[in-house]
C-alpha atoms as a PDB file:
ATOM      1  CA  UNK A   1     207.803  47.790  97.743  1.00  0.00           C
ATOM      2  CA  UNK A   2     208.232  49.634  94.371  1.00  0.00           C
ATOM      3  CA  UNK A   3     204.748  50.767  92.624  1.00  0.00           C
ATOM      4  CA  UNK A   4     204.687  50.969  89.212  1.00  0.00           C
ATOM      5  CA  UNK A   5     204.117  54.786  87.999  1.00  0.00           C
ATOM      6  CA  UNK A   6     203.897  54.765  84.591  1.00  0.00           C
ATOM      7  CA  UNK A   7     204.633  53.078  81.438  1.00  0.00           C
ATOM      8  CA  UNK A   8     206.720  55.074  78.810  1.00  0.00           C
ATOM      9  CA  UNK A   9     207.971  53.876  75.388  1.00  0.00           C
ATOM     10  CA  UNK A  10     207.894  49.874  76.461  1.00  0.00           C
ATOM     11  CA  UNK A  11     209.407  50.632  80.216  1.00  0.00           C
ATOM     12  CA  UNK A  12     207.941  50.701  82.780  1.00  0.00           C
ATOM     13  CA  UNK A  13     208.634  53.261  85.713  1.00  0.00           C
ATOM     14  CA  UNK A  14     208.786  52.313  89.059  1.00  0.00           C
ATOM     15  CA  UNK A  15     208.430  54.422  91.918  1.00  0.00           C
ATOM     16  CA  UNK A  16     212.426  53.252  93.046  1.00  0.00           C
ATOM     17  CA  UNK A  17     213.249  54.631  89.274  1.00  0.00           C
ATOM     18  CA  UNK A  18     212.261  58.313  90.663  1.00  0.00           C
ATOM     19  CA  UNK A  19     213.516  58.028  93.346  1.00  0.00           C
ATOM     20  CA  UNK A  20     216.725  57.759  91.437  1.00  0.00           C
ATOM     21  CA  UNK A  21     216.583  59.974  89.381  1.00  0.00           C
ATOM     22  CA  UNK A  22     215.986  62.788  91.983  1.00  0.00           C
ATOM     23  CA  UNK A  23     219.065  61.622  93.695  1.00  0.00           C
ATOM     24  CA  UNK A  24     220.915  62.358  90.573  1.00  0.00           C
ATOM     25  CA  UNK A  25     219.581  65.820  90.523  1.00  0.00           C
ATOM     26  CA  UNK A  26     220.296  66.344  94.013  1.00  0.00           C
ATOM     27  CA  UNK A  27     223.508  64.882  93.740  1.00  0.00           C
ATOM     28  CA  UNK A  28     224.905  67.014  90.566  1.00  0.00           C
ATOM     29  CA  UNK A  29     223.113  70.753  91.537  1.00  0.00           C
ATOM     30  CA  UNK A  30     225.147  71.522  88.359  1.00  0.00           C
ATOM     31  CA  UNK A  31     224.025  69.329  85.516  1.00  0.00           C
ATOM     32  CA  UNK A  32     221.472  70.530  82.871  1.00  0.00           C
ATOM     33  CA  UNK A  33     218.280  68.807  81.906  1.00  0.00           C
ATOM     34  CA  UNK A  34     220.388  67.600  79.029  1.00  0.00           C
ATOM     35  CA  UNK A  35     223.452  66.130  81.354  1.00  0.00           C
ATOM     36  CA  UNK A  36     221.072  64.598  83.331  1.00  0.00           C
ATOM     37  CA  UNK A  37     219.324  62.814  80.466  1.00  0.00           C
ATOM     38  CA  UNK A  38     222.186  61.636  78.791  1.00  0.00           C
ATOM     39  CA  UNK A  39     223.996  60.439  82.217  1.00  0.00           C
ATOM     40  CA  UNK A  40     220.032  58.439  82.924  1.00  0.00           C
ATOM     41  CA  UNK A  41     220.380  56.993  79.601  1.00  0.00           C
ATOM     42  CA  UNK A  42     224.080  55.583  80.715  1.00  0.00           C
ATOM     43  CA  UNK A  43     222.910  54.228  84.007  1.00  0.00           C
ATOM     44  CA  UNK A  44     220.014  52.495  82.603  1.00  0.00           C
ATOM     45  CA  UNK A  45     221.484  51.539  79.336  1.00  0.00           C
ATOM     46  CA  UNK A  46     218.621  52.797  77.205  1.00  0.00           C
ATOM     47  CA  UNK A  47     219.851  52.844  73.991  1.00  0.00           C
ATOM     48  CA  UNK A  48     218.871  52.670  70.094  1.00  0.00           C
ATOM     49  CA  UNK A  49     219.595  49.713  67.803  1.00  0.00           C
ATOM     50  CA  UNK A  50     222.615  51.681  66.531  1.00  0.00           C
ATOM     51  CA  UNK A  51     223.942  52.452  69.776  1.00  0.00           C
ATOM     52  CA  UNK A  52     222.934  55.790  70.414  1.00  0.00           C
ATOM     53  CA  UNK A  53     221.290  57.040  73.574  1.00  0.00           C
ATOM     54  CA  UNK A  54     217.780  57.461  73.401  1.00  0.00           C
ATOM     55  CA  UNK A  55     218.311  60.919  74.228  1.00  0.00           C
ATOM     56  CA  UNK A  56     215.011  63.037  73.128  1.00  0.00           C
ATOM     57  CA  UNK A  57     212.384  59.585  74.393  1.00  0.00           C
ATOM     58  CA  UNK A  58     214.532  60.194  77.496  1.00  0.00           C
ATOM     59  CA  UNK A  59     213.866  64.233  78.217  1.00  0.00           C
ATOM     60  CA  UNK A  60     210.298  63.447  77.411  1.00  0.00           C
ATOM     61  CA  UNK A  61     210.243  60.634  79.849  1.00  0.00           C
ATOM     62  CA  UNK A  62     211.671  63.493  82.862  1.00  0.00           C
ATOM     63  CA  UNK A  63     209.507  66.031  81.642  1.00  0.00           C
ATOM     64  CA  UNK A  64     206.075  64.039  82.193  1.00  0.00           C
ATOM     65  CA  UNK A  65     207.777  63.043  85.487  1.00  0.00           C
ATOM     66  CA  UNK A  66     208.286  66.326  86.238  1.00  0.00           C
ATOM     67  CA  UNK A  67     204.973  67.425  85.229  1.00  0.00           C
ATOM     68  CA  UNK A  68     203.148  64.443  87.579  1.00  0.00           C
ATOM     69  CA  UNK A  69     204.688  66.307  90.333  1.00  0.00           C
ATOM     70  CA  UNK A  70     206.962  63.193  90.993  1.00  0.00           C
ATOM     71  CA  UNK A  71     210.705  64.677  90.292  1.00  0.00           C
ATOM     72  CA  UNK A  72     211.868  67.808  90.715  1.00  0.00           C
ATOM     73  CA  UNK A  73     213.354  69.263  87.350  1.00  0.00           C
ATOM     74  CA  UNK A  74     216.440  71.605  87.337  1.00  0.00           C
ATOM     75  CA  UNK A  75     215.389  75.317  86.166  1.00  0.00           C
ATOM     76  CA  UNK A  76     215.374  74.983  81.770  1.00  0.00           C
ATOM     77  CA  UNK A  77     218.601  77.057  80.943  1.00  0.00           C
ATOM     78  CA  UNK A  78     217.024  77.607  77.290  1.00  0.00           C
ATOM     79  CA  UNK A  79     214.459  76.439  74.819  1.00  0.00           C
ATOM     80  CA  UNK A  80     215.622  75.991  71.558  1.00  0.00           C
ATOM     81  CA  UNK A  81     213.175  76.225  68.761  1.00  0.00           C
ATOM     82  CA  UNK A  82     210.996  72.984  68.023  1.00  0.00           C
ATOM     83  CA  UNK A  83     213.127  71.900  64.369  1.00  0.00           C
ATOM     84  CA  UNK A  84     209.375  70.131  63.541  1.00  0.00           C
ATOM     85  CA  UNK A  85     207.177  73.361  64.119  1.00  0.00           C
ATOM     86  CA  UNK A  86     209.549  76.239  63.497  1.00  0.00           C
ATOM     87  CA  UNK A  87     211.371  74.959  60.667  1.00  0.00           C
ATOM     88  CA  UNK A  88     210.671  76.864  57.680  1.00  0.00           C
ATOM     89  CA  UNK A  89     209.236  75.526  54.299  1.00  0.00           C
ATOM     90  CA  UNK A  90     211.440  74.396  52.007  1.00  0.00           C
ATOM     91  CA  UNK A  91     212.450  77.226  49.561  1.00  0.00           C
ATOM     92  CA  UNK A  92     210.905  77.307  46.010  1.00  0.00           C
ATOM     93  CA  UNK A  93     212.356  74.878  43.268  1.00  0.00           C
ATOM     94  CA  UNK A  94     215.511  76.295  41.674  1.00  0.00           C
ATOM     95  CA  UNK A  95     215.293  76.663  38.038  1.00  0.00           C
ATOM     96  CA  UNK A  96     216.404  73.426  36.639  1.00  0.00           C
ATOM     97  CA  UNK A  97     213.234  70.828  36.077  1.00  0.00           C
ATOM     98  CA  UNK A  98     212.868  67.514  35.002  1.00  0.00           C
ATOM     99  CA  UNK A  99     212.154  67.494  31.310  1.00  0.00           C
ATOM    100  CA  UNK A 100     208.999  66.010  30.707  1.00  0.00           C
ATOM    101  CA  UNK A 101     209.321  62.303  29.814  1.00  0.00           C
ATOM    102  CA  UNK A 102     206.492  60.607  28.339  1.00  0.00           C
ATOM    103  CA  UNK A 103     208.068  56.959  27.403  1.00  0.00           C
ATOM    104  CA  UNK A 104     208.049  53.407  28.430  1.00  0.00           C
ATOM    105  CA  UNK A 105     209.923  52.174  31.046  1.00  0.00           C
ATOM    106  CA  UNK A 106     212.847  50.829  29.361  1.00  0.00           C
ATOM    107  CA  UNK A 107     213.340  54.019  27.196  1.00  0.00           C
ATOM    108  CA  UNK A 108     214.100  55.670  30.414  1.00  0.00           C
ATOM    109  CA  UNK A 109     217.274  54.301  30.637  1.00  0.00           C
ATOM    110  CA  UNK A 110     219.231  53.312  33.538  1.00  0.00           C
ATOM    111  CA  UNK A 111     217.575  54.791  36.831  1.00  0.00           C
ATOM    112  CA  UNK A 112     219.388  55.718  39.763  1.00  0.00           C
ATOM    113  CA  UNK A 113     217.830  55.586  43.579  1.00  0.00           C
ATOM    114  CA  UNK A 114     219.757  57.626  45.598  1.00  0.00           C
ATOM    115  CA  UNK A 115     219.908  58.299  49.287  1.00  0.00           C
ATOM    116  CA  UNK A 116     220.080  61.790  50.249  1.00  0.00           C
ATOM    117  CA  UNK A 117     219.490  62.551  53.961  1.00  0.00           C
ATOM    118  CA  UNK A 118     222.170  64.256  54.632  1.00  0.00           C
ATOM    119  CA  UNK A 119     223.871  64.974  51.086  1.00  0.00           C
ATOM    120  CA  UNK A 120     223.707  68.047  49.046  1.00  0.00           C
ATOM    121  CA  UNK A 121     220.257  66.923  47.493  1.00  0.00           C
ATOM    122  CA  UNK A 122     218.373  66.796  50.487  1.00  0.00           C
ATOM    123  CA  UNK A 123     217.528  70.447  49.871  1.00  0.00           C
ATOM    124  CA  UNK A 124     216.466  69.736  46.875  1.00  0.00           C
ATOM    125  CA  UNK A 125     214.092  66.566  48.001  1.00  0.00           C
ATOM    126  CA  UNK A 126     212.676  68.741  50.473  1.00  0.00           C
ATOM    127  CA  UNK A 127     211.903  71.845  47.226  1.00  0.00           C
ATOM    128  CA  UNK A 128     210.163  69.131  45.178  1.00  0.00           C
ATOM    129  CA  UNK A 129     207.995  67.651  47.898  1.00  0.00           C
ATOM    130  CA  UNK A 130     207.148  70.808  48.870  1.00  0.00           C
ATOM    131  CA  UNK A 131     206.238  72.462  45.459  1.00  0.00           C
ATOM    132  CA  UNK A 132     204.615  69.069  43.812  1.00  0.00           C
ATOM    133  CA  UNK A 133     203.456  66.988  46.768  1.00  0.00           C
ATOM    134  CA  UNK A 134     199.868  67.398  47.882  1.00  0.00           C
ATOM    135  CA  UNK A 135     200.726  67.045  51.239  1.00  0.00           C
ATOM    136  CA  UNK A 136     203.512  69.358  50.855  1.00  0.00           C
ATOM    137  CA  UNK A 137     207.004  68.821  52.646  1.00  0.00           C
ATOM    138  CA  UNK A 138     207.447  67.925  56.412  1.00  0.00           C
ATOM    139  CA  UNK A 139     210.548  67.460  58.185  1.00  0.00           C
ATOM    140  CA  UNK A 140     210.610  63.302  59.488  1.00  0.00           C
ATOM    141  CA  UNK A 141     210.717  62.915  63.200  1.00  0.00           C
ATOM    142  CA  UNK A 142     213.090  59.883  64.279  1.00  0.00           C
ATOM    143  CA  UNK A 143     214.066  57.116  62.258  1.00  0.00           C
ATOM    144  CA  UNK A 144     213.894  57.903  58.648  1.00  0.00           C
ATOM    145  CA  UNK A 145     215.092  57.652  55.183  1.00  0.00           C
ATOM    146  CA  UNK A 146     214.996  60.378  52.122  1.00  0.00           C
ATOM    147  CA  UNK A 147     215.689  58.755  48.640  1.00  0.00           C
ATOM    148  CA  UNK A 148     215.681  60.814  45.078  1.00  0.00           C
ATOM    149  CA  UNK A 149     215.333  58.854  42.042  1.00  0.00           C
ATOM    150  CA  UNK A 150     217.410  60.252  38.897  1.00  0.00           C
ATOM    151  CA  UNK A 151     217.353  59.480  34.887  1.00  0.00           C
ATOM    152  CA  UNK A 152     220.325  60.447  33.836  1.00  0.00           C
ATOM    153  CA  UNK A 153     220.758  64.024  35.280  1.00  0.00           C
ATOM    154  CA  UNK A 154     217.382  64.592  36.035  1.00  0.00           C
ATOM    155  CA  UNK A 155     215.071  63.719  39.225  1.00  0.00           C
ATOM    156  CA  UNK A 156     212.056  61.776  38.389  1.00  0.00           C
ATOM    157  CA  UNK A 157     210.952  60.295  41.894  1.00  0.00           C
ATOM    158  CA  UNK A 158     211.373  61.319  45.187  1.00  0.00           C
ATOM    159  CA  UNK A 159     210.401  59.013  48.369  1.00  0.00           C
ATOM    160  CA  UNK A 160     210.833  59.388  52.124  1.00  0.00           C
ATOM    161  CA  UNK A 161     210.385  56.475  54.609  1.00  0.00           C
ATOM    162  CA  UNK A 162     210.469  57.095  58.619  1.00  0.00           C
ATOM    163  CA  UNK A 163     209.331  55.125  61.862  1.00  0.00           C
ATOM    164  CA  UNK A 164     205.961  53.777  61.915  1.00  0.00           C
ATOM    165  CA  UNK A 165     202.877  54.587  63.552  1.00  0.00           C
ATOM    166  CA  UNK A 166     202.657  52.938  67.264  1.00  0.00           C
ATOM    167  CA  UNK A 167     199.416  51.165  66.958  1.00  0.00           C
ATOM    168  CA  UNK A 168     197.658  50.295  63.948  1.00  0.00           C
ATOM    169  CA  UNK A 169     194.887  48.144  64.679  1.00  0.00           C
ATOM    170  CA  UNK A 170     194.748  46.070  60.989  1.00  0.00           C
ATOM    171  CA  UNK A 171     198.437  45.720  60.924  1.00  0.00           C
ATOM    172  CA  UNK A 172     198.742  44.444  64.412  1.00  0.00           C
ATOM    173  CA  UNK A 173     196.160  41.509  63.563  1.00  0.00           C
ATOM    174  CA  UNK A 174     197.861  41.214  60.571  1.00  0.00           C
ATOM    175  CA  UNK A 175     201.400  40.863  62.382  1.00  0.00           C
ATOM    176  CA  UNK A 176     199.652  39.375  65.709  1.00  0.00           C
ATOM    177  CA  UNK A 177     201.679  40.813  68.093  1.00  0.00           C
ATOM    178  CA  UNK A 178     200.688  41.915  71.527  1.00  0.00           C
ATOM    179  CA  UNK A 179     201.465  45.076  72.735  1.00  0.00           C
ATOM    180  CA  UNK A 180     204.526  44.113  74.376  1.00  0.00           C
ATOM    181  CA  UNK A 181     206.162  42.818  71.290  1.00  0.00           C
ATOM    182  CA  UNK A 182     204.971  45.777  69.339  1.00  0.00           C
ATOM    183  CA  UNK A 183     206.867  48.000  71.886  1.00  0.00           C
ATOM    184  CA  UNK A 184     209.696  46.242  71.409  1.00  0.00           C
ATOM    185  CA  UNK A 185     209.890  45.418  67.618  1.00  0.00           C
ATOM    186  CA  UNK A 186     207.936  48.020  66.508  1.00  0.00           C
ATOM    187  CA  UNK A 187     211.524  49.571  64.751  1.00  0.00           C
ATOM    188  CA  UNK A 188     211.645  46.777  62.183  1.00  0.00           C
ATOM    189  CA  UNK A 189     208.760  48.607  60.419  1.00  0.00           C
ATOM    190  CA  UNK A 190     208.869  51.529  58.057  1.00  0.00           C
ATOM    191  CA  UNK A 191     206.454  53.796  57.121  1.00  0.00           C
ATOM    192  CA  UNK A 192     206.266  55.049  53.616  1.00  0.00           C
ATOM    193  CA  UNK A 193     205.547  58.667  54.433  1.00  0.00           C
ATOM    194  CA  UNK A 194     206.103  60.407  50.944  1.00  0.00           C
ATOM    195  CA  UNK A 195     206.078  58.853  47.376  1.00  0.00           C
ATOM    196  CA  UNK A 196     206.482  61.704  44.667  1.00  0.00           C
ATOM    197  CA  UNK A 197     206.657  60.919  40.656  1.00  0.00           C
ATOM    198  CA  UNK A 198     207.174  64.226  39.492  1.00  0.00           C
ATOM    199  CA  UNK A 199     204.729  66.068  37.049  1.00  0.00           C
ATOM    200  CA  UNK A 200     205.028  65.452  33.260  1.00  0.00           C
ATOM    201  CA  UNK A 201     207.047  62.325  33.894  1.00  0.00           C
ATOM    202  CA  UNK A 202     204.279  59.814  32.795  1.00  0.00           C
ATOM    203  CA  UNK A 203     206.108  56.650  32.611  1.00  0.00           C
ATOM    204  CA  UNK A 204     203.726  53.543  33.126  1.00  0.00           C
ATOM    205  CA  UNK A 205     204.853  50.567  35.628  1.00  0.00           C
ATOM    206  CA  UNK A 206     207.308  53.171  37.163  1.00  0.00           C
ATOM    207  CA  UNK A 207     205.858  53.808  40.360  1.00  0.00           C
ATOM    208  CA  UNK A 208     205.618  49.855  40.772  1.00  0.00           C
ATOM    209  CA  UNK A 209     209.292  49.434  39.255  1.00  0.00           C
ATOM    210  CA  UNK A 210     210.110  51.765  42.029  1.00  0.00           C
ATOM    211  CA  UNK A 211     208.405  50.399  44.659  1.00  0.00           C
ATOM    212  CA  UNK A 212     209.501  46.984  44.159  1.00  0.00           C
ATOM    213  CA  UNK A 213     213.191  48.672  44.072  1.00  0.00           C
ATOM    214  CA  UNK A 214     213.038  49.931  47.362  1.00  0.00           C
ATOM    215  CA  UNK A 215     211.813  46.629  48.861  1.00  0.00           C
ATOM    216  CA  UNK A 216     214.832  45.008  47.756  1.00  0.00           C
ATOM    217  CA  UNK A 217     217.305  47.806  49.170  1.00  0.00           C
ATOM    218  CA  UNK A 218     215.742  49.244  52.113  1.00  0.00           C
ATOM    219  CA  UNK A 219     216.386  46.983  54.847  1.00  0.00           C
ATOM    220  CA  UNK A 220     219.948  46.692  54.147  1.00  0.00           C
ATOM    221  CA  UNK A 221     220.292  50.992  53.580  1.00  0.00           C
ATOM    222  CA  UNK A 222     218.096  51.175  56.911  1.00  0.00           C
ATOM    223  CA  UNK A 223     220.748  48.509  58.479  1.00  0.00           C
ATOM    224  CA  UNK A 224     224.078  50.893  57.256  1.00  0.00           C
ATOM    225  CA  UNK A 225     222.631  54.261  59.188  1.00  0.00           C
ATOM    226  CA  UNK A 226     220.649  52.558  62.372  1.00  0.00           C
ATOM    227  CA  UNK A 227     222.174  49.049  62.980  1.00  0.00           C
ATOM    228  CA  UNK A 228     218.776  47.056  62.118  1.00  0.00           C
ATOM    229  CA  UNK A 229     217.050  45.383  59.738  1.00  0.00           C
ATOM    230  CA  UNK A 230     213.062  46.409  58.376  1.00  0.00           C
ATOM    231  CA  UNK A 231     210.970  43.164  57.945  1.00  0.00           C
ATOM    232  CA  UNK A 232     207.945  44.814  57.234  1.00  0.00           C
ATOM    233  CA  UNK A 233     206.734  48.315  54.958  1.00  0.00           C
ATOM    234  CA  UNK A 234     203.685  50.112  55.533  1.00  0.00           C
ATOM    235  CA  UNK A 235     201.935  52.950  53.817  1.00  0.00           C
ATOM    236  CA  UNK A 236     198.337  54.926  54.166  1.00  0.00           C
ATOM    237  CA  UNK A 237     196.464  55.886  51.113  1.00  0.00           C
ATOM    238  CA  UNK A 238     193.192  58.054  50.794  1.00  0.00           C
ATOM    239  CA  UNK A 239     191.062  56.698  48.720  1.00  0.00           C
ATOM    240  CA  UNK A 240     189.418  59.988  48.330  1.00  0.00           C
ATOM    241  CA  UNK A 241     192.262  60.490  45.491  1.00  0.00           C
ATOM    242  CA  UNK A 242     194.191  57.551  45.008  1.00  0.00           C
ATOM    243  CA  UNK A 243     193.444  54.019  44.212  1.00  0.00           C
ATOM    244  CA  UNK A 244     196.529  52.032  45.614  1.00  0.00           C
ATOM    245  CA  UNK A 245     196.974  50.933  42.015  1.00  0.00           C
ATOM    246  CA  UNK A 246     200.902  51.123  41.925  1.00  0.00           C
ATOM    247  CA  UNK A 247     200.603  49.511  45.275  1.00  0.00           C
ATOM    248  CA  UNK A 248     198.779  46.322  43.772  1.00  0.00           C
ATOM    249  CA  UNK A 249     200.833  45.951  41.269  1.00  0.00           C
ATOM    250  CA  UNK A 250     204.181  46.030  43.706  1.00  0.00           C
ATOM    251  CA  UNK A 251     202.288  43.258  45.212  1.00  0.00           C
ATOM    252  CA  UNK A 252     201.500  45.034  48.192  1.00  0.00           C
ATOM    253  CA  UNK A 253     198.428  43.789  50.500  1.00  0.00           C
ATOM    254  CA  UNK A 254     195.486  46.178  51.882  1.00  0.00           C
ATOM    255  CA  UNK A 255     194.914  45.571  55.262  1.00  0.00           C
ATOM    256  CA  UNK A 256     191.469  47.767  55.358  1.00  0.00           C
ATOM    257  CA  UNK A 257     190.770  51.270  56.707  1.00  0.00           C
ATOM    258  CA  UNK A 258     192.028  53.273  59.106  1.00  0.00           C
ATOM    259  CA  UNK A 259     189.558  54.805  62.211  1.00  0.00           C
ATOM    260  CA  UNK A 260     190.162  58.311  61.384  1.00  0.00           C
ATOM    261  CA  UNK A 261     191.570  58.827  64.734  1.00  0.00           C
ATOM    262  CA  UNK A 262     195.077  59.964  64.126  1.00  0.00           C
ATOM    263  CA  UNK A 263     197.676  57.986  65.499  1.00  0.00           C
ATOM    264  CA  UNK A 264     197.900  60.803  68.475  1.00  0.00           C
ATOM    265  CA  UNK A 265     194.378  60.767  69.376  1.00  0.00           C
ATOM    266  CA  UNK A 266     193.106  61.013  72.753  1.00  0.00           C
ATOM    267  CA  UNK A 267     189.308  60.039  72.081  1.00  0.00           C
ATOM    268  CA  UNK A 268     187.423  57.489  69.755  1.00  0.00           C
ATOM    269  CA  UNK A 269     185.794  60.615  67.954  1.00  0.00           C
ATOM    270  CA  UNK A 270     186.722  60.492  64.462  1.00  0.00           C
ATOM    271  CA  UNK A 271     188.383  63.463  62.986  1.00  0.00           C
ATOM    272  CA  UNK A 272     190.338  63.153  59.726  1.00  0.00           C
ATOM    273  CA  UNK A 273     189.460  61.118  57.070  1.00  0.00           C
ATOM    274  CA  UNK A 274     190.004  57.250  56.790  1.00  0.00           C
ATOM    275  CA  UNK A 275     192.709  55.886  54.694  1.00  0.00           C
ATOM    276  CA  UNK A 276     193.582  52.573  53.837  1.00  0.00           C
ATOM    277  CA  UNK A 277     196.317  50.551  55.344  1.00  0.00           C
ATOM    278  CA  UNK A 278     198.656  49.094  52.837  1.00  0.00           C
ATOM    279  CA  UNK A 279     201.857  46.707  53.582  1.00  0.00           C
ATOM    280  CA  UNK A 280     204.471  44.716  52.416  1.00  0.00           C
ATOM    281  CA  UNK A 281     206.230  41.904  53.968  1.00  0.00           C
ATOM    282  CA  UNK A 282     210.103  41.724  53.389  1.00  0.00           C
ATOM    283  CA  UNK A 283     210.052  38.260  53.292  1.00  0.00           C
ATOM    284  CA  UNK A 284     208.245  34.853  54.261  1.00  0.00           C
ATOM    285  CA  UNK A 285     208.985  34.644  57.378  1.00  0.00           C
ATOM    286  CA  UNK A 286     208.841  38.339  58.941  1.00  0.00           C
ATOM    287  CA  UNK A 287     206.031  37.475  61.637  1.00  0.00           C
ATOM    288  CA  UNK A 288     209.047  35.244  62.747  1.00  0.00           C
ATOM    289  CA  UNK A 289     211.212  38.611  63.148  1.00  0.00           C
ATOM    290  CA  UNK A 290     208.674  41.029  64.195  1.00  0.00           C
ATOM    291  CA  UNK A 291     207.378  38.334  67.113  1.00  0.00           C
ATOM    292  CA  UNK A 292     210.109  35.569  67.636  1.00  0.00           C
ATOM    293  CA  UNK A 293     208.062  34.187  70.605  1.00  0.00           C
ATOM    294  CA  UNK A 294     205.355  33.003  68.474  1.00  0.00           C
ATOM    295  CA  UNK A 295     207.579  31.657  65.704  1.00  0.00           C
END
C-alpha cells in the first residue's frame, strides 16, 4: 500500500512516487539534478498552463525529498547564483526624465500602456521603480507582467503584476474556494505588485484611468505569454501611507486587513504591518472560473 508523504504545490506524494524517482537516479548514474527534473516533469506530465515544464516547483519538490532523507540526490555539479537575492539593483535613472505634467487628463493626450518584460525598456522600468518607488525595485518570481505607461515620448506610469499570494484568508471567503480549488486555480489571479505614477506628473483620475485600463487588457496580455486567462486582480495597500483612493474609484472592493503574517510565515506571531486586501473581479461571473464545481 502507498502512504502518502507529503503534499507539494496541489500533489500529493506518495511513497510509490519515491520510489520512482530513485529508480530514475539509479537507473541514469549520469543525469544531473536538472536532467532528472526535467525527465520527472515528462513522466508525470507536470506542466504550466502554457505548456512548459514546471521545472524550478519540480527541483524544489526533489530537494525537500532529498532533505526528508527519502531520495537520494545526485552530488550538485554547481550552484548558480540565486537571480532573486544576488541580482543587483537596478542602475540609477539615465538622464532623460519625464517633464513634469501638471494637467487634466485629457490634456495629456493619447497614453500608451506598454508591455515591457523582455523589451529594451525593461531596464528602464526596473531604474524608475527603483529610484521613485518606496518599496524600491524587486525582480518578480514566476508568473508576471511589467507594463510602462508613456505620453508621447515620455514615461508617466509604471506597473508590474505577478502570481498571487497562496492563501489569503479575506480573498478566499470572498472567492469561497477550498483549498483544493485554490491549488488548482490559484493562476487565474494576479497580484498587483508595483503601481508607480512618477513624481511631478500630477494628473487627477489618472491612476484610476489606468487602473481601469489594465482591467480591460490584462487577461488577454496574460493569455498571449502563459496560455490562461486572469479572472480575478488583487492588490495590498498600507494604510499607514495610502488610502486606496485610486482603488475606489477603479471600482475596486476592500476585502479587510491582512494578519501581518507574511504570506511565508511559519507562526501566527505577527511581524510586519497589516495592509489591506483590495480586489477586482474581471467579470460577473469569475467565482464560476476560479471554482467551476460550485458554479
Amino acid at each position: 500500500m502507498s502512504l502518502t508523504l507529503l503534499r507539494y504545490r496541489g500533489r500529493e506524494i506518495q511513497s510509490a512516487d519515491a520510489t520512482f524517482i530513485q529508480g530514475l537516479i539509479t537507473e541514469n548514474p549520469g543525469w544531473s539534478r536538472r536532467r532528472l527534473s526535467a525527465e520527472l516533469c515528462r513522466a508525470w506530465h507536470w506542466v504550466q498552463p502554457n505548456g512548459a515544464l514546471r521545472d524550478m516547483v519540480c527541483r524544489s519538490l526533489l530537494l525537500q525529498l532529498h532533505r526528508q532523507g527519502l531520495i537520494e540526490l545526485p552530488a550538485k555539479r554547481f550552484s548558480p547564483p540565486n537571480n532573486v537575492v544576488a541580482r543587483p539593483a537596478p542602475a540609477p535613472s539615465q538622464p532623460r526624465e519625464a517633464r513634469p505634467r501638471q494637467c487634466g487628463l485629457s490634456e495629456l493626450g493619447p497614453l500608451e500602456i506598454r508591455p515591457v518584460r523582455r523589451t529594451a525598456h525593461e531596464a528602464l522600468f526596473g531604474q524608475l521603480m527603483e529610484a521613485h518607488h518606496y518599496l524600491g525595485y524587486t525582480q518578480p518570481v514566476g508568473e508576471h507582467l511589467k507594463y510602462l505607461v508613456f505620453a508621447g515620448a515620455d514615461p508617466i506610469a509604471a506597473l508590474a503584476w505577478s502570481s498571487a499570494p497562496r492563501h489569503l484568508a479575506a480573498r478566499d471567503r470572498f472567492i469561497g474556494w477550498p483549498a483544493e480549488v485554490r491549488r488548482r486555480h490559484l493562476h487565474l489571479i494576479a497580484y498587483n505588485t508595483r503601481f508607480l505614477i512618477l513624481p511631478g506628473v500630477q494628473v487627477p483620475h489618472l491612476a484610476s484611468h489606468l487602473l481601469g485600463r489594465m482591467a480591460r487588457r490584462i487577461s488577454a496580455d496574460w493569455q498571449a505569454l502563459y496560455a490562461h486567462p486572469i479572472h480575478l486582480l488583487e492588490t495590498f495597500i498600507d494604510p499607514a501611507r495610502f488610502r486606496g483612493i485610486c482603488y475606489r474609484a477603479a471600482n475596486w472592493v476592500c476585502l479587510g486587513l491582512t494578519t501581518g503574517r507574511g504570506h511565508n510565515a511559519r507562526t501566527r506571531q505577527r511581524d510586519q504591518p497589516r495592509k489591506e486586501l483590495w480586489v477586482y473581479p474581471l467579470s460577473a461571473d469569475f467565482r464560476a472560473h476560479l471554482h467551476p464545481a460550485a458554479a
